[in-house]
Protein backbone atom coordinates (compact mmCIF):
# COMPACT_ATOMS: atom_id res chain seq x y z
CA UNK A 1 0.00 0.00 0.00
CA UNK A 2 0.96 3.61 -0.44
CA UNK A 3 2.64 5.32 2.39
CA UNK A 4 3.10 8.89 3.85
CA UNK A 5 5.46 10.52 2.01
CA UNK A 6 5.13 8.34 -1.01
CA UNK A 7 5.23 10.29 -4.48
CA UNK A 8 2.09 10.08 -6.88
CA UNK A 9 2.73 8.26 -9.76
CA UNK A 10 3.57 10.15 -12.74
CA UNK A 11 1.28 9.55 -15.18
CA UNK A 12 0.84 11.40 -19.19
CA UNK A 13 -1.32 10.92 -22.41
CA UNK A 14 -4.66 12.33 -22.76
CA UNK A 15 -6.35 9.74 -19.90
CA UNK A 16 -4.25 11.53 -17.24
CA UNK A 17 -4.75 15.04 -18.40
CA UNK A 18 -8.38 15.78 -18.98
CA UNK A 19 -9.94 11.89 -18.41
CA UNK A 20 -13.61 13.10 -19.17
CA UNK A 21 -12.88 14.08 -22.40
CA UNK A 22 -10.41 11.03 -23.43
CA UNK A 23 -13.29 8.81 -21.92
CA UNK A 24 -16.10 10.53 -23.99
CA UNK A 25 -14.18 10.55 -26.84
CA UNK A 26 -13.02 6.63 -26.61
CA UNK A 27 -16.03 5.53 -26.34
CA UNK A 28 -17.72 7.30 -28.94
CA UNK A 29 -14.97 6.68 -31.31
CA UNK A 30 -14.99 3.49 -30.36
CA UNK A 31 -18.54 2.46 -31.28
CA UNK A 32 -19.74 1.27 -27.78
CA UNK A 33 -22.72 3.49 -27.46
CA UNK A 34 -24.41 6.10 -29.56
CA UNK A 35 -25.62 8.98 -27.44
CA UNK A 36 -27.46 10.53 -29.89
CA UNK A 37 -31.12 9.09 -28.90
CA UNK A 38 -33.30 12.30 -28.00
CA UNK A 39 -33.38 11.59 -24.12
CA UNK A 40 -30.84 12.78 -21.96
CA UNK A 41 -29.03 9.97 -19.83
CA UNK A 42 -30.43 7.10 -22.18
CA UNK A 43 -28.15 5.97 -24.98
CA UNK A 44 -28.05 3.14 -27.72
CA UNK A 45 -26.42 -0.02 -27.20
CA UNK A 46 -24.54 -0.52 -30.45
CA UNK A 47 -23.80 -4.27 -31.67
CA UNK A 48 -20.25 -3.79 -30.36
CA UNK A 49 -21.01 -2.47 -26.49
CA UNK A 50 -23.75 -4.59 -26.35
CA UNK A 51 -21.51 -7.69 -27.10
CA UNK A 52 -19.10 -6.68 -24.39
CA UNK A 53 -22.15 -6.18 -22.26
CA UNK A 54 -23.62 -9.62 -23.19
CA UNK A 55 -20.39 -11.41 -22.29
CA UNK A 56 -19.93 -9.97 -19.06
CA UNK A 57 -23.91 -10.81 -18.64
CA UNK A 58 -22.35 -14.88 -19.54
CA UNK A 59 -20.07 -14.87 -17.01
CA UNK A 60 -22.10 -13.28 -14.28
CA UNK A 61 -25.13 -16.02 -15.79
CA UNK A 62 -22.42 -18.98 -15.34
CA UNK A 63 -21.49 -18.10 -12.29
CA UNK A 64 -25.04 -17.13 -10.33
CA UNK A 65 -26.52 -20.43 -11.94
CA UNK A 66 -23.79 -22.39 -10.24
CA UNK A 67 -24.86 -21.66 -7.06
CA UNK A 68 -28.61 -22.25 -7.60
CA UNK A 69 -29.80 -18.98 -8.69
CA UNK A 70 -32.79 -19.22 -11.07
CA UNK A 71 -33.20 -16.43 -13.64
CA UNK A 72 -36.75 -14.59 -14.30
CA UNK A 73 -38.08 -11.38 -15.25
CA UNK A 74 -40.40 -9.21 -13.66
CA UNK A 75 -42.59 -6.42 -15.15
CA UNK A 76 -41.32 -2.68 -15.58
CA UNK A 77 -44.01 -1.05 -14.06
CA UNK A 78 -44.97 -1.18 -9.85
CA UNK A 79 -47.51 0.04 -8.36
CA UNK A 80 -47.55 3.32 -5.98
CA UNK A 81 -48.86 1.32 -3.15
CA UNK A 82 -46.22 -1.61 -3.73
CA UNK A 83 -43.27 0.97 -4.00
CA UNK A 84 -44.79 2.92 -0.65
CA UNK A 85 -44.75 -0.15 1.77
CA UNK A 86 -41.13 0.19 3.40
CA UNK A 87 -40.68 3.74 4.67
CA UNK A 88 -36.70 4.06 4.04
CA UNK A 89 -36.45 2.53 0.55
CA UNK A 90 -39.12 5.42 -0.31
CA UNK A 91 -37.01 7.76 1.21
CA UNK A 92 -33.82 6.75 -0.99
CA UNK A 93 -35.81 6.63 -4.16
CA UNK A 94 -38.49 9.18 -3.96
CA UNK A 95 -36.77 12.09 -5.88
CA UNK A 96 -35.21 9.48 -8.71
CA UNK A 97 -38.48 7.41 -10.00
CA UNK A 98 -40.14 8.09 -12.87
CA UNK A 99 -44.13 8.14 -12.67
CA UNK A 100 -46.75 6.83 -14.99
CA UNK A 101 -49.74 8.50 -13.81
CA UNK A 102 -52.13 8.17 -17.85
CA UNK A 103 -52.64 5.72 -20.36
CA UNK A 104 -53.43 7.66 -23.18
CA UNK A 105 -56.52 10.13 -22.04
CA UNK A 106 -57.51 8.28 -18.85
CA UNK A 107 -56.00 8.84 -15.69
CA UNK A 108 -55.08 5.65 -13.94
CA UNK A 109 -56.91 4.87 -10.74
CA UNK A 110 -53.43 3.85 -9.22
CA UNK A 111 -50.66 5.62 -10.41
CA UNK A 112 -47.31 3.73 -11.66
CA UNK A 113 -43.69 3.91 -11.27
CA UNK A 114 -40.71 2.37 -13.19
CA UNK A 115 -38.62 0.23 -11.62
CA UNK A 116 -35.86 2.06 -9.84
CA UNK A 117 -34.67 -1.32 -8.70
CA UNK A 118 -37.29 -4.78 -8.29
CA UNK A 119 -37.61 -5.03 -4.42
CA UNK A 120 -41.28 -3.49 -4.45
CA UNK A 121 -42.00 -5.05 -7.79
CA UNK A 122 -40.55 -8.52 -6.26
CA UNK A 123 -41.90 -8.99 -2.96
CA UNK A 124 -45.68 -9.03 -3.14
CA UNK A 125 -45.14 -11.95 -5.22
CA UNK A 126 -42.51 -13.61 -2.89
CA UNK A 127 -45.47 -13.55 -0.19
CA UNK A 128 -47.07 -15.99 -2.98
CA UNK A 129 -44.32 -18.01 -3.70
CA UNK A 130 -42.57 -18.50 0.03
CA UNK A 131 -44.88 -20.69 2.34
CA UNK A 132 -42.93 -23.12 4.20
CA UNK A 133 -39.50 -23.95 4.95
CA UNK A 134 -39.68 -26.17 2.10
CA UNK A 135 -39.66 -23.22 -0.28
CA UNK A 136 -36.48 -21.54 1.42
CA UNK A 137 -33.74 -20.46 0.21
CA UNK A 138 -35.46 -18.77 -2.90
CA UNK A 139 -32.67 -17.29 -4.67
CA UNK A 140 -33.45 -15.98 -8.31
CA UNK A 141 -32.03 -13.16 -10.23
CA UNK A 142 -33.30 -11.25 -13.09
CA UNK A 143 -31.01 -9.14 -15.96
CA UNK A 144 -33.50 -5.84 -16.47
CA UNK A 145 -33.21 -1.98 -17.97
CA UNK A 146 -34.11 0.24 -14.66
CA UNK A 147 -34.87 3.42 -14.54
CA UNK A 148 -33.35 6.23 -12.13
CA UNK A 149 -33.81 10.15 -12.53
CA UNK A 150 -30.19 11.51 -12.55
CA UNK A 151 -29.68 15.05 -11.78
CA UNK A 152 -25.95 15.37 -11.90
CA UNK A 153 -24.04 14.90 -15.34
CA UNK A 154 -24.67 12.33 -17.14
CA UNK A 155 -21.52 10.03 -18.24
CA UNK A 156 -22.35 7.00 -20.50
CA UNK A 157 -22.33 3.73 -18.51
CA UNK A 158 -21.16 5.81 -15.38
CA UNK A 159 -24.22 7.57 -14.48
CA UNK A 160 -27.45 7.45 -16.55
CA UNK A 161 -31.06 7.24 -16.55
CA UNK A 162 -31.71 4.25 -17.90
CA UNK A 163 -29.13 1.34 -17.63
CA UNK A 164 -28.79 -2.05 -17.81
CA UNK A 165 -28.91 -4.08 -14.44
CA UNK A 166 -28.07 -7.24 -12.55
CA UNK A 167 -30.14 -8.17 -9.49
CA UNK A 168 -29.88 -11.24 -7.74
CA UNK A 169 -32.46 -11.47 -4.69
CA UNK A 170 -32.70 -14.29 -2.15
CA UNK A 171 -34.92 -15.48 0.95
CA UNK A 172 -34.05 -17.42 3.51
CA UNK A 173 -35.08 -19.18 6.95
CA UNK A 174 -32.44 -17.85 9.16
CA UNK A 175 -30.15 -14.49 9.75
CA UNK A 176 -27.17 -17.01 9.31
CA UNK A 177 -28.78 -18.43 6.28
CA UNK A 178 -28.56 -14.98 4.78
CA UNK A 179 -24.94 -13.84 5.70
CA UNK A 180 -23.88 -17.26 3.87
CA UNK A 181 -25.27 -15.93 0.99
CA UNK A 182 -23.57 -12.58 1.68
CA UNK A 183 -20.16 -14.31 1.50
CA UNK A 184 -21.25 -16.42 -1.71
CA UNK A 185 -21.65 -13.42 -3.20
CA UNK A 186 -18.62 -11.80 -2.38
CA UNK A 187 -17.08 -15.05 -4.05
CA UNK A 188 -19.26 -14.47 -7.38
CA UNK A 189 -17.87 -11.44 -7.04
CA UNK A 190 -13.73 -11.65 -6.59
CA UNK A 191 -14.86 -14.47 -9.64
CA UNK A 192 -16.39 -12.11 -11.85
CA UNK A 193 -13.65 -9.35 -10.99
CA UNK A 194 -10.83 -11.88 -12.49
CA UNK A 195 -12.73 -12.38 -15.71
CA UNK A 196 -13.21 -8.44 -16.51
CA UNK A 197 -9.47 -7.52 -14.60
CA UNK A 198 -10.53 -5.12 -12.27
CA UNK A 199 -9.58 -5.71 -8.39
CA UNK A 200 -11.58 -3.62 -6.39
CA UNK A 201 -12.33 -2.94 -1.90
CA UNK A 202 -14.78 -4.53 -0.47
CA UNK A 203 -15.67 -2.24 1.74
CA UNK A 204 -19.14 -1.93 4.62
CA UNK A 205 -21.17 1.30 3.48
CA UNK A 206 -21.65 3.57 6.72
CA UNK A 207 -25.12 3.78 8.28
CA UNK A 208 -26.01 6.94 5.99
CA UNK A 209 -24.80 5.65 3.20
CA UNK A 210 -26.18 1.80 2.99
CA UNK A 211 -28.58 0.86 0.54
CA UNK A 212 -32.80 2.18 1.37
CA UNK A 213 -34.00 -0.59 3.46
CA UNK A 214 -30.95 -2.40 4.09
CA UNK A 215 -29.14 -3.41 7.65
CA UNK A 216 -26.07 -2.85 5.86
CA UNK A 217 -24.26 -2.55 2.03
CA UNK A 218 -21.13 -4.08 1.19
CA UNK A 219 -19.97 -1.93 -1.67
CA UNK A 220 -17.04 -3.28 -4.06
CA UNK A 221 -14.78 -0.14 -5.28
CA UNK A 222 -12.48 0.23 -8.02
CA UNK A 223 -10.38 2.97 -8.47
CA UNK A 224 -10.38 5.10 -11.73
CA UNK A 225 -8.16 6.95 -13.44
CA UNK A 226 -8.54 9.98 -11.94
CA UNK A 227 -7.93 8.61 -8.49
CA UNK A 228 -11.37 8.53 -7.55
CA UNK A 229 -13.14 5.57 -6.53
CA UNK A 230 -16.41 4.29 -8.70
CA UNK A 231 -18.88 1.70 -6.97
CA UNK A 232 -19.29 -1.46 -9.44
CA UNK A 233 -21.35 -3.45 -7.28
CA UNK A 234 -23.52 -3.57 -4.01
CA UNK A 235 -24.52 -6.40 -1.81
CA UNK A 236 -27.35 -5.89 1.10
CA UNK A 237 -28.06 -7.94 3.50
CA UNK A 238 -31.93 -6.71 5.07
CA UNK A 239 -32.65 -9.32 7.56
CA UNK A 240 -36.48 -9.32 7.48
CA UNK A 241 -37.00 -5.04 7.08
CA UNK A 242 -38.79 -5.39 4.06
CA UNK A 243 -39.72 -9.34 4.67
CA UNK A 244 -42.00 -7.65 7.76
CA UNK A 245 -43.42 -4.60 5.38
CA UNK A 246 -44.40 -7.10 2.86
CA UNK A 247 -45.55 -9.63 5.34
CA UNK A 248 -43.09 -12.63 3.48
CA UNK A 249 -43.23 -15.37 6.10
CA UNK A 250 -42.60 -18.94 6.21
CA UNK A 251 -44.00 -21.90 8.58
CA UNK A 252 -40.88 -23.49 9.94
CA UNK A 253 -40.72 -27.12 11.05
CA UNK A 254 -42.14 -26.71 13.97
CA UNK A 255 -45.60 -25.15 12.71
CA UNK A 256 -44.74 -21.34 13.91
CA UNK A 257 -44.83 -18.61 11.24
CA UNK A 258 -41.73 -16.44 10.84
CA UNK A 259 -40.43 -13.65 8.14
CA UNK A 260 -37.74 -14.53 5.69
CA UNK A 261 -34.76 -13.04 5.98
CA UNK A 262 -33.60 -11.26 2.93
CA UNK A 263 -29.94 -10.16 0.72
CA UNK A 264 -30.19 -8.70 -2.52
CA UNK A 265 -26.93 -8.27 -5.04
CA UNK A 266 -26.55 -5.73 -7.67
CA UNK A 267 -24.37 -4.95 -10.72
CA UNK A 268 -25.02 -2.42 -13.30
CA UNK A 269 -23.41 -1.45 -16.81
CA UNK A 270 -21.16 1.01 -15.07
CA UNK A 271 -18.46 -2.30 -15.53
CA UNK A 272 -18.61 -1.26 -19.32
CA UNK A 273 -17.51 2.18 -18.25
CA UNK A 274 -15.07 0.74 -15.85
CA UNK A 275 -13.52 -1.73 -17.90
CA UNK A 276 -12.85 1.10 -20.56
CA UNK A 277 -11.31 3.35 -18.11
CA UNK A 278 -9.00 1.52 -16.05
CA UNK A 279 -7.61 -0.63 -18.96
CA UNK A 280 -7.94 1.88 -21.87
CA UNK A 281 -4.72 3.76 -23.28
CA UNK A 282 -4.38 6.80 -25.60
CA UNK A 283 -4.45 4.35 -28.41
CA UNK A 284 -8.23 3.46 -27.30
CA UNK A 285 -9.36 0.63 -25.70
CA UNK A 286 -7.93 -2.11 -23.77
CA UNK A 287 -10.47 -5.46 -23.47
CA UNK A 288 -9.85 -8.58 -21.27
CA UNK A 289 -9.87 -11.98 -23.82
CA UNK A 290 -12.03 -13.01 -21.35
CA UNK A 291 -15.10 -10.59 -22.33
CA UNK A 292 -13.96 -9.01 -25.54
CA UNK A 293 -16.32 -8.72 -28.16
CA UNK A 294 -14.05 -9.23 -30.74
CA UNK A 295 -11.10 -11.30 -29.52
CA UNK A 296 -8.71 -12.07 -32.68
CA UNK A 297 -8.87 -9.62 -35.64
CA UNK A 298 -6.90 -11.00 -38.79
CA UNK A 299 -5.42 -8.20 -40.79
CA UNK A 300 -4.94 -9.47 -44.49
CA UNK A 301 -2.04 -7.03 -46.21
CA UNK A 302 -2.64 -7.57 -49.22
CA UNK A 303 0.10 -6.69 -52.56
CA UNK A 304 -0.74 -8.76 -54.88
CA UNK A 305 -2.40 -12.25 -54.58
CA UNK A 306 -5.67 -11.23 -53.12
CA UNK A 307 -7.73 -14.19 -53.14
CA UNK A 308 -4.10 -16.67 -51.74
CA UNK A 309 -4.31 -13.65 -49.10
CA UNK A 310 -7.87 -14.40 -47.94
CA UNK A 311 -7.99 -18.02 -48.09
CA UNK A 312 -5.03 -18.15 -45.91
CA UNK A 313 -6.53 -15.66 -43.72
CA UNK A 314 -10.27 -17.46 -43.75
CA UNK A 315 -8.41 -20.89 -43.07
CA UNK A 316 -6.89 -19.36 -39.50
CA UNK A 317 -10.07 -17.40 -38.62
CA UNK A 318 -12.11 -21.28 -39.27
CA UNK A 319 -9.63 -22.67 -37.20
CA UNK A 320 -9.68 -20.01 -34.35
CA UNK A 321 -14.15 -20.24 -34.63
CA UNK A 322 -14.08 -24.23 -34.65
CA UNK A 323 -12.41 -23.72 -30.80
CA UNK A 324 -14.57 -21.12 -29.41
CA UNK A 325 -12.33 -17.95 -30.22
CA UNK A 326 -14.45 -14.92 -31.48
CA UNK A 327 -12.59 -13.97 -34.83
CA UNK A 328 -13.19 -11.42 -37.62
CA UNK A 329 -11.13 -10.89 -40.79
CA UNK A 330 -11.16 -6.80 -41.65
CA UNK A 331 -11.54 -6.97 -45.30
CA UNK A 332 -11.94 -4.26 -45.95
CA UNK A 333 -10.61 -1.46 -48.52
CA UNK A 334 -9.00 0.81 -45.87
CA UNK A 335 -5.39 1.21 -45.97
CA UNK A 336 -3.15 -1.26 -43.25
CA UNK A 337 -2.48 1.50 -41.03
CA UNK A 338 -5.99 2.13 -40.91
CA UNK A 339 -7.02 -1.32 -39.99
CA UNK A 340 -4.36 -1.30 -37.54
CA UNK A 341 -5.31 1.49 -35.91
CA UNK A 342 -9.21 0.58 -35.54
CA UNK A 343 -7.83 -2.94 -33.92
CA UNK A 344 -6.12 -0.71 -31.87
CA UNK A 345 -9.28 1.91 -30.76
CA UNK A 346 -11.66 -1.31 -30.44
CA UNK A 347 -9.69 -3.10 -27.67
CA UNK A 348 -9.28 -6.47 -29.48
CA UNK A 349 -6.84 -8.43 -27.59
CA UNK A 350 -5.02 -9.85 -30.47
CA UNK A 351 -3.84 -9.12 -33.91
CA UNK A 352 -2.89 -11.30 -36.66
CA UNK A 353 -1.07 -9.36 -39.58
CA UNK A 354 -1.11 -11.78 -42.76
CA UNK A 355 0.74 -10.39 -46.08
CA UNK A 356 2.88 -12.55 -48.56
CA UNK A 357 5.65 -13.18 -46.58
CA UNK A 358 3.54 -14.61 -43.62
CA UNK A 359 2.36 -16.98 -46.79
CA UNK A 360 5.64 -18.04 -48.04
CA UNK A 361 6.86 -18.72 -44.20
CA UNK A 362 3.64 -20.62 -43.02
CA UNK A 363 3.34 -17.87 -40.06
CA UNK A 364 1.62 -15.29 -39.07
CA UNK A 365 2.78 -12.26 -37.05
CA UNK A 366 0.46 -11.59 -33.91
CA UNK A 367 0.56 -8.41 -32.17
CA UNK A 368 -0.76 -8.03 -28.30
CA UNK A 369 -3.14 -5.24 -27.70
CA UNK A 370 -2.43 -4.15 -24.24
CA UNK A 371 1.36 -4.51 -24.78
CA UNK A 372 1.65 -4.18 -28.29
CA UNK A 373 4.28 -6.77 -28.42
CA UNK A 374 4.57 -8.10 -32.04
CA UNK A 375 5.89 -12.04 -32.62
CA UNK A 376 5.70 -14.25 -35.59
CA UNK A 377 4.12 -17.46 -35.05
CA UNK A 378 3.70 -20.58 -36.76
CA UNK A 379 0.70 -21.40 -38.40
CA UNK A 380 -0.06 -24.56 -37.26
CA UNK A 381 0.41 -23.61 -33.57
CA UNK A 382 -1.64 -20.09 -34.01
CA UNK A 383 -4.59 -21.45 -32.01
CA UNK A 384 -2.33 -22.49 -29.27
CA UNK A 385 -0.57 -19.05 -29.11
CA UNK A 386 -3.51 -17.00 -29.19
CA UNK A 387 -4.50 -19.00 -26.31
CA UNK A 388 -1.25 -18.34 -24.16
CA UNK A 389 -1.28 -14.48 -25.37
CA UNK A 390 -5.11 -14.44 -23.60
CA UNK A 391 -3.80 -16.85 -20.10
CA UNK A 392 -0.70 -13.44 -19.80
CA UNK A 393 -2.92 -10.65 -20.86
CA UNK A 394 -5.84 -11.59 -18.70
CA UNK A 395 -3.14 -12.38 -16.00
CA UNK A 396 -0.87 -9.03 -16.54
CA UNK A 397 -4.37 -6.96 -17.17
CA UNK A 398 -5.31 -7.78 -13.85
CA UNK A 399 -1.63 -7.53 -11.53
CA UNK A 400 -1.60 -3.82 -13.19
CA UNK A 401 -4.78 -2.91 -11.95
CA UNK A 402 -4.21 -4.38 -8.79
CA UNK A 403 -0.78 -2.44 -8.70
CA UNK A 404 -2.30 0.73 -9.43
CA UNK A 405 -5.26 -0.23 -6.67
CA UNK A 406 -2.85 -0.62 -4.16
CA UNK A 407 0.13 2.05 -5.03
CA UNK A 408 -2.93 4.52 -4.65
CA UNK A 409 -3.70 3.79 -1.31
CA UNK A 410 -2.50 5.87 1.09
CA UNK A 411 -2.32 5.18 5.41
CA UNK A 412 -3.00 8.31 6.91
CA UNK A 413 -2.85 9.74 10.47
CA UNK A 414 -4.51 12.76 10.46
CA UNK A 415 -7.23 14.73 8.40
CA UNK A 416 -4.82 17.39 7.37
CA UNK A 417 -2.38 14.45 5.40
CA UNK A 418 -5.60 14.54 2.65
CA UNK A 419 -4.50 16.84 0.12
CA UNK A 420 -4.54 14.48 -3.65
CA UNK A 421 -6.58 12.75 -5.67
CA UNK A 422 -6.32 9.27 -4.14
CA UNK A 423 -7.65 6.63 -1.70
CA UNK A 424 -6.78 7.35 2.40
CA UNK A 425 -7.00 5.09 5.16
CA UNK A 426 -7.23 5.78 8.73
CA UNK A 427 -8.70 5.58 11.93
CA UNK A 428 -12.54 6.21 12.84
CA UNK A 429 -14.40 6.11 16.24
CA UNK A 430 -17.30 5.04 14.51
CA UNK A 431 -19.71 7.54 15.44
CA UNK A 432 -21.81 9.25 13.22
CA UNK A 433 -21.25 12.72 13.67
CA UNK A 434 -17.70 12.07 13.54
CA UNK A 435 -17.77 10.20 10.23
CA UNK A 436 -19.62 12.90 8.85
CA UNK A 437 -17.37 15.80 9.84
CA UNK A 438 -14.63 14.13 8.21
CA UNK A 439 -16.81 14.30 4.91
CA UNK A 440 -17.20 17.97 5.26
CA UNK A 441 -14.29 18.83 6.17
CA UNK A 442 -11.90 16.74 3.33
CA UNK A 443 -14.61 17.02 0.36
CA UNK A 444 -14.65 13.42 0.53
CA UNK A 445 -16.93 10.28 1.36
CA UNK A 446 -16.51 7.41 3.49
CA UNK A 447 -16.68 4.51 1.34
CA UNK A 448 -16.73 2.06 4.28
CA UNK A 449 -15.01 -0.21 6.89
CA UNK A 450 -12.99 -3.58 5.13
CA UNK A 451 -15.88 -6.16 5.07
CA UNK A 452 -12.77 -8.41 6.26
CA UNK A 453 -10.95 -7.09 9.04
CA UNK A 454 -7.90 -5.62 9.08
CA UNK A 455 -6.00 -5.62 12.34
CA UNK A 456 -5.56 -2.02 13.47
CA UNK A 457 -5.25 -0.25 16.52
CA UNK A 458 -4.47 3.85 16.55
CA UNK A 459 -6.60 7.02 16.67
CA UNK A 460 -9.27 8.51 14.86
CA UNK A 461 -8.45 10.40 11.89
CA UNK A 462 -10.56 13.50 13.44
CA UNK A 463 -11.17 13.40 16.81
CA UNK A 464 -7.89 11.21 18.27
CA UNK A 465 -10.22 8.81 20.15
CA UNK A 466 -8.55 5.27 20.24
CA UNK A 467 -10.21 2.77 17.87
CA UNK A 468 -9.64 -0.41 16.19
CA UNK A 469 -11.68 0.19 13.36
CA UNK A 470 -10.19 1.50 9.99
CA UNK A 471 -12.25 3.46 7.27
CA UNK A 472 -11.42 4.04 3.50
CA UNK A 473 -11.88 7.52 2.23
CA UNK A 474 -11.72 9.30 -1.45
CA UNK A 475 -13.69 11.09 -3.76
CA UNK A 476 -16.14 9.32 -5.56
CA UNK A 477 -17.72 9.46 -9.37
């Protein structure tokens, strides 16, 4: 971890010097969204984001249904009276949802919302579904568009108005039943993390910060850029707070009627955003093999033989397709520089360049994307060197980010030490008042206390009480 004293990191190219604008322009240029649709905050999914978005969707799929999630899909729309039944959820969502209050001329009788998340869509119906023990744990998860009225700026995949979302929620019998599921989460989680490269904190929300309705929030943070932190997930466990508002009980073994206790877990398409902006460069985009929409791009070079060229070329990219690699051959009339540099902009993990003296020589030369590393290969062993090239970039993708996590951490003694754009970590007494003071007074939020504990004893950052409890502090996007 970073210590006192430590120097930041230098860092140039566009990313470092004004990030919003490299990250707009990347992933315009790019072709991950189009934010041209005539609603502010709600942008296209183009073939090529949604792809990315897709695969992560896979792995998160694989990885939920392993541990006996089941996935379904709930309607857009809840009702007022639904939505109003647990008093703190209302209160974090009341100035964000989006009302449906006609259908065509008519008035509705009960006015509608859309979904800002599915807890007041989903539990009326778990009171139908839940009746005994028998039916417990109920753990399903659904993959939906939600709907949340932003009022800051609007940053595509960061922070929009409508975006694509993962919710798992499960009910079970007991309180211990639930924080199980906490910690299988967590482990879906550090899964999922390895498969898009991006380590992150896991780190418990404060009491004013937690997710409406929950007991508490285990937020998982990744650092950006910019040294701020962005939240790409949430996990809540409730106990039975919105169980008892929606009246979701069981009849244990022993005949006697008891509420479920509850956990929901949350991802949203913020990872797209994420995944662009810690791996991206100034050359564009930077994709883990893992997710990448495209993840082999074959770049004929052609001077002469055209159709020798392309046959060559379609006899790799068959090879590549017959063994589950997603391959694409740009033939197209632009010039090779050209070609190169959209392989380049697009992320794709691997090049092949293929001209007439990769013929002749049975090879082809294949060039890394997030080193740029260039090596000729043979021919018959290209499917077995694209393979290693994906093991050390998903590998080496990940160790930087976790580098850069931890180099950017900084252990801190006393308020005054906060004065860059990084992560600090110091003592808190835990108390409320306290916790927020040090927000006021450093610009900054607590993200949370380690979900695992680290050993600590010292003072508080602000008030020099002695306290064994750490907290993580930075500015947020």
């Amino acid at each position: 971890m970073g210590k006192k004293g430590d120097k930041k990191n230098e860092k140039n190219g566009k990313k470092y010097e004004d990030f919003n604008q490299w990250y707009n322009e990347i992933v315009e240029e790019a072709g991950l969204c189009d934010k041209r649709y005539p609603v502010k905050g709600m942008n296209i999914w183009t073939p090529y984001g949604w792809k990315l978005m897709q695969n992560i969707d896979r792995e998160t799929r694989r990885l939920v249904n392993n541990t006996g999630h089941q996935e379904v899909k709930f309607p857009l729309l809840v009702p007022q009276k639904e939505f109003e039944k647990e008093a703190d959820h209302i209160a974090g969502f009341e100035d964000e949802v989006y009302w449906v209050t006609r259908a065509g001329r008519n008035e509705l009788d009960i006015p509608l919302l859309l979904r800002p998340t599915s807890e007041t869509a989903m539990y009326p119906v778990f009171d139908l579904w839940v009746r005994s023990h028998a039916d417990l744990p109920l753990k399903i998860y659904q993959m939906v568009n939600v709907f949340r009225y932003e009022t800051k700026q609007t940053k595509a995949f960061m922070r929009m108005r409508e975006f694509h979302f993962f919710e798992a929620h499960t009910c079970h019998a007991t309180e211990e039943g639930a924080e199980t599921q906490i910690e299988e989460d967590l482990e879906i989680m550090k899964e999922l993390s390895k498969k898009i490269c991006m380590p992150y904190l896991a780190l418990v929300r404060t009491d004013w910060d937690k997710f409406p309705g929950a007991e508490y929030t285990v937020g998982a943070d990744t650092l950006m850029p910019t040294g701020r932190t962005l939240q790409m997930a949430g996990i809540h466990q409730y106990k039975t707070n919105f169980s008892e508002a929606y009246d979701i009980t069981f009849e244990d073994e022993d005949g006697n009627h008891k509420h479920v206790h509850q956990t929901t877990y949350g991802m949203a398409e913020r990872l797209v955003g994420a995944i662009a902006a810690i791996h991206g460069d100034d050359k564009g985009l930077v994709f883990p093999p893992e997710v990448a929409p495209i993840q082999v791009r074959i770049i004929p070079i052609i001077y002469g033989d055209e159709e020798k060229v392309l046959t060559y070329c379609e006899n790799i990219k068959e090879k590549l397709e017959q063994n589950d690699i997603d391959a694409e051959i740009d033939d197209s009339d632009e010039r090779p520089g050209s070609k190169f540099y959209d392989a380049e902009m697009k992320g794709i993990p691997v090049r092949l360049d293929i001209g007439s003296d990769e013929i002749e020589e049975k090879t082809a030369t294949l060039v890394r994307r997030d080193t740029g590393d260039k090596r000729t290969v043979e021919k018959e062993n290209i499917l077995e060197e694209v393979r290693i090239t994906f093991e050390d970039m998903q590998k080496a993708m990940f160790e930087r980010a976790q580098k850069e996590l931890e180099d950017n951490i900084e252990d801190i003694d006393e308020l005054s030490e906060i004065d860059e754009e990084k992560i600090y970590r110091g003592g808190w007494c835990e108390e409320e008042s306290c916790g927020k003071e040090i927000e006021d007074i450093t610009g900054r939020d607590i993200l949370g206390t380690p979900y695992e504990d680290e050993k600590f004893e010292g003072e508080c950052i602000n008030c020099g009480d002695k306290t064994r409890t750490l907290v993580y502090i930075s500015k947020t996007h």
